[in-house]
N, C-alpha and C. Protein backbone atom coordinates (compact mmCIF):
# COMPACT_ATOMS: atom_id res chain seq x y z
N UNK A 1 5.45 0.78 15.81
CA UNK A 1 6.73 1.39 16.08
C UNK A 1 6.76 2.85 15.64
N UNK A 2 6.35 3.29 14.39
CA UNK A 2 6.16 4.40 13.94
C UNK A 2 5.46 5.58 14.64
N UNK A 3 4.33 4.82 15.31
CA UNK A 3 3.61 5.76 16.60
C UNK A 3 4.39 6.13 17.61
N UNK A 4 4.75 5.10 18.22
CA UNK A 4 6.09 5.34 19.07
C UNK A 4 6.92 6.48 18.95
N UNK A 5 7.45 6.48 17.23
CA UNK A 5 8.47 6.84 17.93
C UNK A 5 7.56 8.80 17.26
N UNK A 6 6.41 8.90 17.15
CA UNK A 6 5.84 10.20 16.58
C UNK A 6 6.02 11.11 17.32
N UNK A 7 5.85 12.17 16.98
CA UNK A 7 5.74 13.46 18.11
C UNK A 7 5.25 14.33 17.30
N UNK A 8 3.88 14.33 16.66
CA UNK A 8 2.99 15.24 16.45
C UNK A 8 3.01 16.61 16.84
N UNK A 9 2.56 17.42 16.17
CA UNK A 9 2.25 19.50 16.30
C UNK A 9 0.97 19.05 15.52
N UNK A 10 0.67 20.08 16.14
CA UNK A 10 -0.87 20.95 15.39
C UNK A 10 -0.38 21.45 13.88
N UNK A 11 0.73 21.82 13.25
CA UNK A 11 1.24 22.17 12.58
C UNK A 11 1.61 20.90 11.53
N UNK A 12 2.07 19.89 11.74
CA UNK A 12 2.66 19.05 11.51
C UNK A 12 1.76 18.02 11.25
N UNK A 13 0.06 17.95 12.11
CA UNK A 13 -0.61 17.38 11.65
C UNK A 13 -1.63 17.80 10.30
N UNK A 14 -1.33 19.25 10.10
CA UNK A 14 -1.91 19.57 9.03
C UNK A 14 -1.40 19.68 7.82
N UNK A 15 0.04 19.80 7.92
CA UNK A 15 0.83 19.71 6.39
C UNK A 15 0.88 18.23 6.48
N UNK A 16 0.79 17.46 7.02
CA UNK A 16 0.76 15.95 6.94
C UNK A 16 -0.58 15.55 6.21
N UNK A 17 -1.62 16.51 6.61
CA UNK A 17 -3.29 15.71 5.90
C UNK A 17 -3.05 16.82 4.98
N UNK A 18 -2.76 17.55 3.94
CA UNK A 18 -2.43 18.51 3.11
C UNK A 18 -1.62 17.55 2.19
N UNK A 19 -0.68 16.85 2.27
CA UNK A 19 0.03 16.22 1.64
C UNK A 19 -0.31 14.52 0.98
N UNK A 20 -0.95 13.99 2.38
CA UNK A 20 -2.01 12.80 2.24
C UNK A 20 -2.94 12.57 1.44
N UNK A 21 -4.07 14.04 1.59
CA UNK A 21 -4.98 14.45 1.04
C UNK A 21 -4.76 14.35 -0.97
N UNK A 22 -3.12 14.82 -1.10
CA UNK A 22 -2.45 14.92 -2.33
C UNK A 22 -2.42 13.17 -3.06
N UNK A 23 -2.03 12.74 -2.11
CA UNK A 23 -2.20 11.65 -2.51
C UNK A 23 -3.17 10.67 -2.68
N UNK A 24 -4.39 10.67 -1.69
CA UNK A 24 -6.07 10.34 -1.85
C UNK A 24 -6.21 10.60 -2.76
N UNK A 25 -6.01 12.01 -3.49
CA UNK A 25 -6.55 12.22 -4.54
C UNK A 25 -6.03 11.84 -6.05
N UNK A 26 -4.34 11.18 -5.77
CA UNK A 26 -3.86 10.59 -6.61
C UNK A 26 -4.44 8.88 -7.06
N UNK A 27 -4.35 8.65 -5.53
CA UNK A 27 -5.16 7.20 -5.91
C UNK A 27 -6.37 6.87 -6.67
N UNK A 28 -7.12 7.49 -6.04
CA UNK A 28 -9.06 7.73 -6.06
C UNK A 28 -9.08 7.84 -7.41
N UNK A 29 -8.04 8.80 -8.40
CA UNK A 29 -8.14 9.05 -9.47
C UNK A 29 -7.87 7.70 -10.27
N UNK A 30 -6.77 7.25 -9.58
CA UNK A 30 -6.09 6.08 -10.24
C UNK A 30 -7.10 5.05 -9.93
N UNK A 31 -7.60 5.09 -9.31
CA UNK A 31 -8.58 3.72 -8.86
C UNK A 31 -9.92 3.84 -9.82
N UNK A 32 -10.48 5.15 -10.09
CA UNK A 32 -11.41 5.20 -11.04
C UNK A 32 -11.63 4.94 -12.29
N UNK A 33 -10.00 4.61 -12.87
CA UNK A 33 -9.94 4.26 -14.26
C UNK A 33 -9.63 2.85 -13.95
N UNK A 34 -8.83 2.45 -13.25
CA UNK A 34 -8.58 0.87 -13.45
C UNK A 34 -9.52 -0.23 -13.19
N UNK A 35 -9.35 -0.84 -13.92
CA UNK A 35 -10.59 -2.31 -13.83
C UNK A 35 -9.58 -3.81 -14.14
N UNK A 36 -9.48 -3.94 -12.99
CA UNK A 36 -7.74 -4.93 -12.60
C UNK A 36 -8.66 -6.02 -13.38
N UNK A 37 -7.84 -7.07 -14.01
CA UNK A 37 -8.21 -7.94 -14.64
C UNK A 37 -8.95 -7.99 -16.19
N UNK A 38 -9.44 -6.85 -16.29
CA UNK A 38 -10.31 -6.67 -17.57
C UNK A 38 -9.48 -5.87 -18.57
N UNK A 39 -9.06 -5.10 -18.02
CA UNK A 39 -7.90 -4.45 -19.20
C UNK A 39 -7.06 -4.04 -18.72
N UNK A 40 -6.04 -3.47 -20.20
CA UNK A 40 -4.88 -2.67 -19.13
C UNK A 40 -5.31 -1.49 -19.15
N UNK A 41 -4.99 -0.45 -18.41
CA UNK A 41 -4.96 0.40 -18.19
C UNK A 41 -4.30 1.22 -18.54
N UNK A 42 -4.52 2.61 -19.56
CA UNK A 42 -3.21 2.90 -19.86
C UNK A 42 -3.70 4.82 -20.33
N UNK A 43 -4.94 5.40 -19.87
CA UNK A 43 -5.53 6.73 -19.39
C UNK A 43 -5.49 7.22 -17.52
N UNK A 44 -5.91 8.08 -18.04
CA UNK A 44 -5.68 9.21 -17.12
C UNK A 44 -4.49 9.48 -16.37
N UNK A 45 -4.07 8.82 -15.21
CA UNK A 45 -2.89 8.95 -14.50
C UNK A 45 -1.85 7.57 -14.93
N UNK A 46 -2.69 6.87 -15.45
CA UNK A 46 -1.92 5.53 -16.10
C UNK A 46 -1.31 6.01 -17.49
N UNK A 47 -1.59 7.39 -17.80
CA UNK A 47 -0.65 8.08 -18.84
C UNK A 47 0.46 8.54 -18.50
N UNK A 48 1.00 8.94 -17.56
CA UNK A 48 1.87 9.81 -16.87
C UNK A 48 2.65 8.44 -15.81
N UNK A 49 2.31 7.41 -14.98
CA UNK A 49 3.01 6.55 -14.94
C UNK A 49 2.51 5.18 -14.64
N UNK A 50 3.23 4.34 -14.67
CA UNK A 50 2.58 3.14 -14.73
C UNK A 50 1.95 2.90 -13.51
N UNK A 51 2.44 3.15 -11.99
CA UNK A 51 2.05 3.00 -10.72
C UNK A 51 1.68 3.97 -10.50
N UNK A 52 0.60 4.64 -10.47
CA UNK A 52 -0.66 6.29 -9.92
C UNK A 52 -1.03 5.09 -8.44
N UNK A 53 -1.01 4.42 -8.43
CA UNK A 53 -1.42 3.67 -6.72
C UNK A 53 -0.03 3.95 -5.85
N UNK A 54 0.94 3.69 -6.65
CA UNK A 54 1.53 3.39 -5.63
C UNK A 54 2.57 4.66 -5.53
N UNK A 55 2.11 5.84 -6.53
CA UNK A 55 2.73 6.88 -6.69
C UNK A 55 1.85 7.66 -5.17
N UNK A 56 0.48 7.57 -5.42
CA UNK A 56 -0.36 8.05 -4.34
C UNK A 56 0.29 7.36 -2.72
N UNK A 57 0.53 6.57 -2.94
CA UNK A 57 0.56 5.66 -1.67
C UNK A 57 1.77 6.51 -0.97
N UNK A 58 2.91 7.10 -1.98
CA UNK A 58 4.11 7.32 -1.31
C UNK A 58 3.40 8.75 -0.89
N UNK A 59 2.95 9.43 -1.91
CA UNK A 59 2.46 10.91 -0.73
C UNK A 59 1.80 10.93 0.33
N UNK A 60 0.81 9.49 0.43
CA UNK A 60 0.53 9.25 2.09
C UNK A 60 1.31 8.85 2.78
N UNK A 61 1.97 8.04 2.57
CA UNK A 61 3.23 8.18 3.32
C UNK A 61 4.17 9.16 3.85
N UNK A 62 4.15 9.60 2.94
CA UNK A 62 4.85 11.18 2.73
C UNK A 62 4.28 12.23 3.97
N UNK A 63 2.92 11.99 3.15
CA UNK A 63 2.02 13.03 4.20
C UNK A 63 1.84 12.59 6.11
N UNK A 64 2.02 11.13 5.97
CA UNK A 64 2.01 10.59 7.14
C UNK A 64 3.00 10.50 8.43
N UNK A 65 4.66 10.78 7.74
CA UNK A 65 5.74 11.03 8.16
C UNK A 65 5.83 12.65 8.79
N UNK A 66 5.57 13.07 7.58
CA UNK A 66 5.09 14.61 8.06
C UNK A 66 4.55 14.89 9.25
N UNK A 67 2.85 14.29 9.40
CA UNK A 67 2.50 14.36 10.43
C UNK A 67 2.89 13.60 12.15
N UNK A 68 3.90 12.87 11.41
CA UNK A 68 4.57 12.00 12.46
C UNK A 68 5.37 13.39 13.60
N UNK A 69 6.08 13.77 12.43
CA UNK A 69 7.34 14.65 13.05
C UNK A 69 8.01 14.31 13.72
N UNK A 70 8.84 13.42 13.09
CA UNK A 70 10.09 12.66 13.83
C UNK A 70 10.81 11.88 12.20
N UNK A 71 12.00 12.66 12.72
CA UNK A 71 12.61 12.09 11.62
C UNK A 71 13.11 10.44 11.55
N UNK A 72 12.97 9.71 13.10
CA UNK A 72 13.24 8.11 13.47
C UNK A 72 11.92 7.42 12.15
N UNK A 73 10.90 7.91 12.79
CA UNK A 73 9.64 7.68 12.18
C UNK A 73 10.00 7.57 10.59
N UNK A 74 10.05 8.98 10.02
CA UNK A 74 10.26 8.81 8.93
C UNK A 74 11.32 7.95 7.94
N UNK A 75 12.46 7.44 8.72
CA UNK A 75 13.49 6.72 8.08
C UNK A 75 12.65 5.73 8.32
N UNK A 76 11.86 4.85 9.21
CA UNK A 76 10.80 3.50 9.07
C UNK A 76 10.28 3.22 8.03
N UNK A 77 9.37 4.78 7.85
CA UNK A 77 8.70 4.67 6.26
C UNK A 77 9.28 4.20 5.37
N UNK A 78 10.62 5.14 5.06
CA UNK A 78 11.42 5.01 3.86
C UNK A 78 12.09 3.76 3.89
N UNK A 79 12.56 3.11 4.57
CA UNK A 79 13.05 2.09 4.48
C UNK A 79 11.88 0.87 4.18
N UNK A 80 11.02 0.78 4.88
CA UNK A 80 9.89 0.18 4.52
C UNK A 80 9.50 0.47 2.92
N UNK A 81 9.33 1.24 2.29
CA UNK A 81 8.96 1.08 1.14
C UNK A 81 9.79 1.53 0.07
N UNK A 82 11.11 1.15 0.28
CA UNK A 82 12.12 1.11 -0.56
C UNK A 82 12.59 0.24 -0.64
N UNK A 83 11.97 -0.78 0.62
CA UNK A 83 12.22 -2.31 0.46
C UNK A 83 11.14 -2.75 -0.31
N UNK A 84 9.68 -2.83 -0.05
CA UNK A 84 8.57 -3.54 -0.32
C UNK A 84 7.81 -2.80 -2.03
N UNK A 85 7.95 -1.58 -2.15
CA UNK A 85 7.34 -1.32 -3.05
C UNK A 85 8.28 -1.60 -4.55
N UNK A 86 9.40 -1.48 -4.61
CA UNK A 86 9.73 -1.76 -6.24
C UNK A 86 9.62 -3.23 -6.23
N UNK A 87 9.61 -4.05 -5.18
CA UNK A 87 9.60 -5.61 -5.59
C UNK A 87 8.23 -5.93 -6.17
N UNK A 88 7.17 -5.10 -5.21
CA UNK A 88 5.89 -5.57 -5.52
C UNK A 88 5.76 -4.83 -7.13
N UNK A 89 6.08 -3.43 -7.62
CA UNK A 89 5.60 -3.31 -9.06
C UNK A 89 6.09 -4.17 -9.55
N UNK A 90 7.63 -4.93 -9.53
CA UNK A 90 8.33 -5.34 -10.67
C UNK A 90 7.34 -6.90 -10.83
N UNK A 91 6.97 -7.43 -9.69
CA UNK A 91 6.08 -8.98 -9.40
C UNK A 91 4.76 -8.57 -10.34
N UNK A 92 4.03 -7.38 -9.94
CA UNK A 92 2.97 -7.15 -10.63
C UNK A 92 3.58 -6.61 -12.61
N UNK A 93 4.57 -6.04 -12.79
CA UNK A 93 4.75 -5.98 -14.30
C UNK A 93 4.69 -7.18 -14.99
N UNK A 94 5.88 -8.19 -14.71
CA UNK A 94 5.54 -9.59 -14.92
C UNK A 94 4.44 -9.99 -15.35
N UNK A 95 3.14 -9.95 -14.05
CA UNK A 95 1.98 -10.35 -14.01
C UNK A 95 1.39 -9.78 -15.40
N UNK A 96 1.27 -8.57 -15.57
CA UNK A 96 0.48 -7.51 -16.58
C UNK A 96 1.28 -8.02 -18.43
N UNK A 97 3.19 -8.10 -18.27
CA UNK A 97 3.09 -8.85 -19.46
C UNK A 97 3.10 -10.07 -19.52
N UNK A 98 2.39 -10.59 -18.85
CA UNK A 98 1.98 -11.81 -18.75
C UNK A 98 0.96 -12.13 -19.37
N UNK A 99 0.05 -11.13 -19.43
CA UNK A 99 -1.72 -11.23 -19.17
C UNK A 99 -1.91 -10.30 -20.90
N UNK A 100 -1.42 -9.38 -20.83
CA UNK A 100 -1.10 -8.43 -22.40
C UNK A 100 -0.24 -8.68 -23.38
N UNK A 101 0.89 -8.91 -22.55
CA UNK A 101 2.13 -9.19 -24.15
C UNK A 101 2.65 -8.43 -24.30
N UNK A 102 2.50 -7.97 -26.01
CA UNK A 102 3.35 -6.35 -26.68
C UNK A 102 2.86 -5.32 -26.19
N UNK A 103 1.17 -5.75 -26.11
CA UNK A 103 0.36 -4.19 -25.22
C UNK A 103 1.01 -3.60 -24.34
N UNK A 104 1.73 -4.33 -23.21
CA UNK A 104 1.89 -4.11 -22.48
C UNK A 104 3.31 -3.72 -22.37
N UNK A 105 4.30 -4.18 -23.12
CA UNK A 105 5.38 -4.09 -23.58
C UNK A 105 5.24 -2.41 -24.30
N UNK A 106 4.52 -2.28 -25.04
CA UNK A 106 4.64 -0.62 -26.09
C UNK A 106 4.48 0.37 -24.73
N UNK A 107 3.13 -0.50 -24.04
CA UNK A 107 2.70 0.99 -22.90
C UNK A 107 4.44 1.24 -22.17
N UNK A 108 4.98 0.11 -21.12
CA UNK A 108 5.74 0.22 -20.29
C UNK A 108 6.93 0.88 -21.24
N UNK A 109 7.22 0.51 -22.43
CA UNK A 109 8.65 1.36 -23.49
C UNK A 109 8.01 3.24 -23.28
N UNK A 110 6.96 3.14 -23.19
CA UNK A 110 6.48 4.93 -23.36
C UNK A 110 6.16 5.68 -21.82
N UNK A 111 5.67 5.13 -20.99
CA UNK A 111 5.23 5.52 -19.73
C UNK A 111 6.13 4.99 -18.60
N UNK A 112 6.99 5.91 -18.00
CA UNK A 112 7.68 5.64 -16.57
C UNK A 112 7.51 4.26 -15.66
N UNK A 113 7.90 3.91 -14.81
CA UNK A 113 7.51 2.86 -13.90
C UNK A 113 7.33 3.42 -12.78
N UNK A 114 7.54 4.36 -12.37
CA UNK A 114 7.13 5.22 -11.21
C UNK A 114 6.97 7.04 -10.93
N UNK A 115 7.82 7.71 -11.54
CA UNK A 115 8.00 9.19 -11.52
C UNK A 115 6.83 9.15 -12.28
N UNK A 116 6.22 10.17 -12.44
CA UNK A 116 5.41 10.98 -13.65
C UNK A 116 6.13 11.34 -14.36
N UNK A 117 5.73 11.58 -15.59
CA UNK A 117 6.31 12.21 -16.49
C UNK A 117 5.29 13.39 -16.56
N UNK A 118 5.80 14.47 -16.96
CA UNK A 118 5.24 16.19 -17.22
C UNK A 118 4.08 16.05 -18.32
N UNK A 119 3.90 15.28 -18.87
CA UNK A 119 2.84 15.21 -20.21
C UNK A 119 2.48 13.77 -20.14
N UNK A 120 1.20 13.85 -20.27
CA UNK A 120 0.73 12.35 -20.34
C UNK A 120 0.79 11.95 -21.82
N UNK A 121 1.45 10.62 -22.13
CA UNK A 121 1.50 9.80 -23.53
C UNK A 121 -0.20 9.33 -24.09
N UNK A 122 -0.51 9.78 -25.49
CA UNK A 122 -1.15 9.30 -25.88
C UNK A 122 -1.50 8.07 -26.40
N UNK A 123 -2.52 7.34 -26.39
CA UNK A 123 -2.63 6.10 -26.98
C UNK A 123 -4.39 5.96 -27.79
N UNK A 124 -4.44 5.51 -28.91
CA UNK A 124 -5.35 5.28 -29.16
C UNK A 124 -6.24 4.95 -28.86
N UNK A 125 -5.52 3.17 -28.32
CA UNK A 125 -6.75 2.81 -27.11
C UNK A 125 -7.78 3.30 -26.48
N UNK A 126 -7.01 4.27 -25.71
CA UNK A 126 -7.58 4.66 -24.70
C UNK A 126 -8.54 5.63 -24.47
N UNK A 127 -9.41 6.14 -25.87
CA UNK A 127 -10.20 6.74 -26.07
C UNK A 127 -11.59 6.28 -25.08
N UNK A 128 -11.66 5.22 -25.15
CA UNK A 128 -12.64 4.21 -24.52
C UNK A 128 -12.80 4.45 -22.69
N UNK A 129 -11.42 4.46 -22.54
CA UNK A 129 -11.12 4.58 -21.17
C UNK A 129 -11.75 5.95 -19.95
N UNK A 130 -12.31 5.99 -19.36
CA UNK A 130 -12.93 7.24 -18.93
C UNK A 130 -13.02 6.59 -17.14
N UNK A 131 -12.65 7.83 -16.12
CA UNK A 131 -13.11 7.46 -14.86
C UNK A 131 -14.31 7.39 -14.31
N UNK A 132 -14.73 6.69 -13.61
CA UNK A 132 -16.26 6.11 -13.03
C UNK A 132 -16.02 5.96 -11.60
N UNK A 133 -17.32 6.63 -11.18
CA UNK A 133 -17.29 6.25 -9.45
C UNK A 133 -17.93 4.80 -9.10
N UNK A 134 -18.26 4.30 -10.13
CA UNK A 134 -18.47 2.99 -10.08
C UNK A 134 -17.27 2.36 -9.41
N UNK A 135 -15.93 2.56 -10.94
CA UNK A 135 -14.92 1.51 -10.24
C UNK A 135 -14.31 2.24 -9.43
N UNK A 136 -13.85 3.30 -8.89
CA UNK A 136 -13.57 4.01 -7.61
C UNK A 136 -14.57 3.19 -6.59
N UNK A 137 -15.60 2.92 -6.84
CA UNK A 137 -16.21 1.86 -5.49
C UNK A 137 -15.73 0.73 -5.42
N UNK A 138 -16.26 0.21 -6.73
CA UNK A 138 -15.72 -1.25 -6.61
C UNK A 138 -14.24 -1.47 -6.41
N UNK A 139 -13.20 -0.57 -6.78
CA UNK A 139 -11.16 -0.84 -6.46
C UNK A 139 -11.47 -0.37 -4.76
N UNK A 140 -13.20 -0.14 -3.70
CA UNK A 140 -12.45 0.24 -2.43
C UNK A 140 -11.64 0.91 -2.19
N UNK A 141 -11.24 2.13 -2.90
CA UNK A 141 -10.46 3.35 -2.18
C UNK A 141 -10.83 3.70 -1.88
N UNK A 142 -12.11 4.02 -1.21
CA UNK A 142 -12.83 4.69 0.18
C UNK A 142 -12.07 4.45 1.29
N UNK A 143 -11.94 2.87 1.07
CA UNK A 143 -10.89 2.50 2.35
C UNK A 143 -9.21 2.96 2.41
N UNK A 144 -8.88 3.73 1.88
CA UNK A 144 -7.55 4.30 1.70
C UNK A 144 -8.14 6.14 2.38
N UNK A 145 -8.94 6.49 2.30
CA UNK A 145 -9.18 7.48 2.74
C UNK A 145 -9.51 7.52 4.26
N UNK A 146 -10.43 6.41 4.62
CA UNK A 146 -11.01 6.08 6.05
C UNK A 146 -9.41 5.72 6.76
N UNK A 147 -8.52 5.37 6.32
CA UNK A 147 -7.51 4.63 7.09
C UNK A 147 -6.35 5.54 7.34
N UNK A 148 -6.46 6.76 6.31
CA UNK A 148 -5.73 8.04 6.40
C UNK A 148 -6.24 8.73 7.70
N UNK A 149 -7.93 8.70 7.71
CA UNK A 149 -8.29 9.66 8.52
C UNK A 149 -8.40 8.63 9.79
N UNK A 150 -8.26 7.92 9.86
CA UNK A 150 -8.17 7.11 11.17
C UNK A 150 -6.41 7.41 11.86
N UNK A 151 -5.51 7.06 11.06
CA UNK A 151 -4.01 7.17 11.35
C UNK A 151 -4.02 9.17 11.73
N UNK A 152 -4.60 10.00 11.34
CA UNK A 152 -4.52 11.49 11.57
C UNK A 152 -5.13 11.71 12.94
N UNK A 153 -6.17 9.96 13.01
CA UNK A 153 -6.38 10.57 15.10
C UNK A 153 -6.12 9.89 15.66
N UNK A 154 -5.45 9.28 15.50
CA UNK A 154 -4.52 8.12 16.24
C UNK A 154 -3.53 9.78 16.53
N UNK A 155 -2.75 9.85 15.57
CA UNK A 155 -1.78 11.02 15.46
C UNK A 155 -2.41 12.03 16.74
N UNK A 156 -3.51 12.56 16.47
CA UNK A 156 -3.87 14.03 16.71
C UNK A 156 -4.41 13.34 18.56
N UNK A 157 -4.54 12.28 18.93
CA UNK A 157 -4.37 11.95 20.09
C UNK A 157 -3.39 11.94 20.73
N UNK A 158 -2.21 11.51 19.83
CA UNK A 158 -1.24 11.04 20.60
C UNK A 158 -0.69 12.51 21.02
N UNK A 159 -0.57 13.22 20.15
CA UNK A 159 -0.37 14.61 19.92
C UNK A 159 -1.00 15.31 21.34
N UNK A 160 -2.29 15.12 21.76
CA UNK A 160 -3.11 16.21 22.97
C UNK A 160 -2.23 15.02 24.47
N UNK A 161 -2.12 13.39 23.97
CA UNK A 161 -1.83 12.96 25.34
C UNK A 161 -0.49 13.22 25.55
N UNK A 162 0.40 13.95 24.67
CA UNK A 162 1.48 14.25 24.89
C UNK A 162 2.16 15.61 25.19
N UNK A 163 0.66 16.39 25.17
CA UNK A 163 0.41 17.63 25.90
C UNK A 163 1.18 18.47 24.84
N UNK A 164 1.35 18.56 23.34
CA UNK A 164 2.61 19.44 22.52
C UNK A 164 1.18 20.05 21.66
């Protein structure tokens, strides 16, 4: 539906992968420190807020609406993940003090649930904690990048068959 209702620029597809791009690089980061199941997480962008995935996710989105250029389009997005995304953190917090406890309880009292905060919170812990392109492979955010640049030529087609 979102394709539908797009109407791509040359202009519009590039502040769209400019903005995307912002967010790849929010994830990728976030994906390099986390190791789901083994600990919590609570360095690098997991200092600043609890969701760096799903903080990234909204600037592709973001960036993706952009490149849409249509404001129909963009109310889809937003409604779409103003429905689906606070249900899914609040299901996954549960999960995490579920799995941690107070750990998890001290982190979430100090670190946002979604905004960043301007200064990342320190924790002792997390001295230990360091990013690896290991787990950037193994969390598969390669595939968050391939699926950006796939949706930008989907876009940048629809864009030349629509002659703009």
């Amino acid at each position: 539906m979102v394709f539908w209702l797009a109407r791509p620029t040359a202009r519009s597809l590039v502040w769209g992968a400019i903005i995307g791009i912002a967010g790849l690089l929010v994830r990728g980061l976030a994906a390099g420190f986390l190791k789901k199941q083994e600990t919590l997480t609570i360095a690098g962008p997991y200092s600043y807020t609890r969701n760096p995935l799903y903080l990234g996710s909204a600037a592709l989105a973001a960036g993706f609406t952009v490149a849409c250029h249509s404001w129909y389009a963009a109310a889809v997005v937003a409604v779409y993940f103003s429905c689906f995304y606070p249900t899914v953190m609040r299901l996954e917090e549960r999960e995490l003090r579920a799995h941690y406890g107070t750990s998890f309880d001290d982190y979430a009292a100090r670190v946002p649930l979604f905004f960043p905060r301007f200064a990342p919170v320190r924790f002792a812990d997390a001295k230990d904690q360091a990013f690896s392109w290991k787990q950037y492979a193994k969390n598969r955010e390669y595939q968050a990048a391939a699926g950006f640049i796939l949706v930008l030529g989907v876009l940048y087609l629809l864009m030349r068959w629509r002659g703009r």
